[in-house]
Protein backbone atom coordinates (compact mmCIF):
# COMPACT_ATOMS: atom_id res chain seq x y z
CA UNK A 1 0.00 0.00 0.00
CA UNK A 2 1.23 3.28 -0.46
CA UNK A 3 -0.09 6.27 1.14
CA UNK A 4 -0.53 9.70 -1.09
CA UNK A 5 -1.02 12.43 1.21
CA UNK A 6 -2.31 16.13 0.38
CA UNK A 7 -0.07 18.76 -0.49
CA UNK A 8 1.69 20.51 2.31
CA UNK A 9 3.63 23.40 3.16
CA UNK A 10 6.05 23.75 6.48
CA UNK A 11 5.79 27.46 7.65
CA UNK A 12 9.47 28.82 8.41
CA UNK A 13 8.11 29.57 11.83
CA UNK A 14 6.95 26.26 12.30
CA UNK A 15 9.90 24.96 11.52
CA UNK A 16 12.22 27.07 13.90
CA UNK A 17 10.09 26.86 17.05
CA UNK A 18 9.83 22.91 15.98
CA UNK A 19 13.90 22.52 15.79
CA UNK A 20 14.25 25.18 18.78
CA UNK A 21 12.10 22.65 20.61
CA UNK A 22 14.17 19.43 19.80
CA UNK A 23 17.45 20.81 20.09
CA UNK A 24 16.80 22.23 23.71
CA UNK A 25 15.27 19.02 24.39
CA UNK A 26 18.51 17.20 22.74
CA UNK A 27 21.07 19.42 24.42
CA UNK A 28 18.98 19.45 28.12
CA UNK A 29 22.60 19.48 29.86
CA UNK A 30 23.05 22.93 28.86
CA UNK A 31 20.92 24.51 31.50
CA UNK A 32 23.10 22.05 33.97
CA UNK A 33 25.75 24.60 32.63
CA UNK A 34 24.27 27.46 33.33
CA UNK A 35 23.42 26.45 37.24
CA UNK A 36 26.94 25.44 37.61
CA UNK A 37 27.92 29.36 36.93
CA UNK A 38 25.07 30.05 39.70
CA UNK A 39 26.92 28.30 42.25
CA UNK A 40 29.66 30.74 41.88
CA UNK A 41 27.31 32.88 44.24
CA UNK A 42 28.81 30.16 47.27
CA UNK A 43 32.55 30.97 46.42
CA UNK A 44 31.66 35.04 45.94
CA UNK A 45 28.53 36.36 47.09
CA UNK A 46 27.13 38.56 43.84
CA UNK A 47 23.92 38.78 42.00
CA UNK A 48 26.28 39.02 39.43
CA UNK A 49 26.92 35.32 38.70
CA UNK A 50 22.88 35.06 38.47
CA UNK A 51 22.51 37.61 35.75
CA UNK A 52 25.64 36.24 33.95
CA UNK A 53 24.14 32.54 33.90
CA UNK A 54 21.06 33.54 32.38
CA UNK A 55 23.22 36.37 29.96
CA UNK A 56 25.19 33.03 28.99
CA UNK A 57 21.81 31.23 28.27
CA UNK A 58 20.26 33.45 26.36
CA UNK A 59 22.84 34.09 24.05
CA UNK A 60 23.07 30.23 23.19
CA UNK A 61 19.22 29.93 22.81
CA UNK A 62 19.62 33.13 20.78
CA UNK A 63 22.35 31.32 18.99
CA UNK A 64 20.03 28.32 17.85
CA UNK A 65 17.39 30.56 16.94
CA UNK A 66 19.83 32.34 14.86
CA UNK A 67 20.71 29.37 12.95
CA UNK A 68 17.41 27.32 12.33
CA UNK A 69 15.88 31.27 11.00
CA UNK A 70 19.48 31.14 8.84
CA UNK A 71 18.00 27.98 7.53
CA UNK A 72 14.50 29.26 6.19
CA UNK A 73 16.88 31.66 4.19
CA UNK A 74 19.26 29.95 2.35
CA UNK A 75 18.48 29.71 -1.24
CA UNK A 76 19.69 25.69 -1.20
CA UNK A 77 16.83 25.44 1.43
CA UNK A 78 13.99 26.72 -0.41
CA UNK A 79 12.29 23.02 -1.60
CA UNK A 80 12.12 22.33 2.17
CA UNK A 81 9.53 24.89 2.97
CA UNK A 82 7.95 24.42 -0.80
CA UNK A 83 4.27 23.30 -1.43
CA UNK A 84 4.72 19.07 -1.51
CA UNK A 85 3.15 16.07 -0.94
CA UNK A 86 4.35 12.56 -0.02
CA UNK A 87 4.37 8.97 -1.45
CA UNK A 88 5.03 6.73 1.68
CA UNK A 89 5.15 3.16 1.24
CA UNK A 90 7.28 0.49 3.26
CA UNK A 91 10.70 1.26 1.03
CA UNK A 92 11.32 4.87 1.33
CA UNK A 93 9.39 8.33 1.61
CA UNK A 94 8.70 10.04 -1.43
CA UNK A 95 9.03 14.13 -1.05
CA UNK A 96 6.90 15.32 -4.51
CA UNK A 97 7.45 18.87 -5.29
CA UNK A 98 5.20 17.99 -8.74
CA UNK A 99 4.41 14.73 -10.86
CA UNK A 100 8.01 14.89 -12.27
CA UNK A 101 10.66 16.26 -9.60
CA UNK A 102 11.16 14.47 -5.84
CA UNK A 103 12.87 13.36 -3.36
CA UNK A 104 13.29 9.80 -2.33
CA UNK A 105 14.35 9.58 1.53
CA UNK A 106 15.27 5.93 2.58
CA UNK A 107 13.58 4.63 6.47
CA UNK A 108 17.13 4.38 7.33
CA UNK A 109 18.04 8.21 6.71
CA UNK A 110 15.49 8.80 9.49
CA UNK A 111 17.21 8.88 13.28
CA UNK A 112 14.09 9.16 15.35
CA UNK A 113 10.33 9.75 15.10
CA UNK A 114 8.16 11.80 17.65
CA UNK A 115 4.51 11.64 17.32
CA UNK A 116 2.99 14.72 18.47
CA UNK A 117 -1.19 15.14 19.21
CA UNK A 118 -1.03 16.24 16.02
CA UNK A 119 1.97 15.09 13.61
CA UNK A 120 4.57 12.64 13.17
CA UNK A 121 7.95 14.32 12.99
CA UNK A 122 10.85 12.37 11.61
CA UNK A 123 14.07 13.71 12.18
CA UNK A 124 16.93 13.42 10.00
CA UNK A 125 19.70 15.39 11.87
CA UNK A 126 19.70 18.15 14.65
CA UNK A 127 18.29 20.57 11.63
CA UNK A 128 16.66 18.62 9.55
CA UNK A 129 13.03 16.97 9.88
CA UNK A 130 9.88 16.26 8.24
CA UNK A 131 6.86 17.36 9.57
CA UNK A 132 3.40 15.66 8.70
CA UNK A 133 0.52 16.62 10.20
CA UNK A 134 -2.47 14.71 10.56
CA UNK A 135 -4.86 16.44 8.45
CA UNK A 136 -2.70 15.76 5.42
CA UNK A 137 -3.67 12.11 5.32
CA UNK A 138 -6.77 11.54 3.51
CA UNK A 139 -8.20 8.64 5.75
CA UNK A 140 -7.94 7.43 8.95
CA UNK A 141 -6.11 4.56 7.87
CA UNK A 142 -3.27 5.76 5.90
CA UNK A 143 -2.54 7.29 8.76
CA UNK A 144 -2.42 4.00 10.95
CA UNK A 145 -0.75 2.19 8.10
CA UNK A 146 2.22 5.05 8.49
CA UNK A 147 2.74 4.46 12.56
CA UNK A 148 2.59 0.50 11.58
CA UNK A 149 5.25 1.42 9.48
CA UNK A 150 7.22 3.49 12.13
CA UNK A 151 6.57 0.57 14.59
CA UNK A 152 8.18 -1.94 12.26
CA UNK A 153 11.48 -0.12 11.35
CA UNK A 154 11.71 0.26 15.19
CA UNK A 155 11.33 4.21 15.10
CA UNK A 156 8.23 4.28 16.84
């Protein structure tokens, strides 16, 4: 069986809160950084060490941010956030910009799979992900058919 979903179009904004989102998530230990500089307060009392633990956060959130909105606006980017619908079947995932130019991506070029309330997301790399919401599948069952899929190539 192969599932033929509607077109569909990532918004950039989407797509940088989404990576924001999993690279916090990913890189968690960061914060554990950040309270570390804190406990500089015990060796010198100063409010200072507060403020310059969250200074130090912020700039590498603002960092990611920075990159994943670099992303939207690279001119080798543009297909990503293009108008496209999928082919999925059990071999590989087929990214269809029209009836004559895709992408094939193979099951093993995906690294992990979340499943939202609302979407699958299969990540590539840190960056890199596909996002497919629910209401792009035109039954109920394509959609099952997909997490069966997910379940058998042990991403689910």
């Amino acid at each position: 069986m192969i599932i033929k979903t509607k077109k569909y179009q990532l918004p950039t904004g989407t797509y940088i809160k989404m990576g924001l989102k999993s690279i916090l998530k990913e890189q968690w230990w960061v914060i554990l950084i950040a309270l570390a500089i804190c406990l500089g307060y015990l060796w010198i009392a100063s409010i200072w060490w507060f403020i310059g633990a969250v200074i130090a956060y912020g700039l590498y959130v603002l960092f990611w941010t920075i990159q994943f909105t670099g992303v939207t606006q690279m001119e080798q980017n543009k297909p990503i956030f293009q108008k496209m619908a999928y082919e999925i079947d059990s071999r590989q995932i087929l990214m269809k910009i029209n009836a004559r130019e895709g992408m094939p991506i193979q099951w093993n070029m995906i690294k992990r799979v979340e499943l939202t309330k609302d979407a699958f997301i299969l990540y590539l790399s840190k960056a890199q992900f596909i996002h497919l919401p629910f209401r792009i599948f035109n039954t109920e069952n394509e959609k099952k058919f997909l997490e069966t899929i997910l379940k058998r190539k042990e991403l689910l």
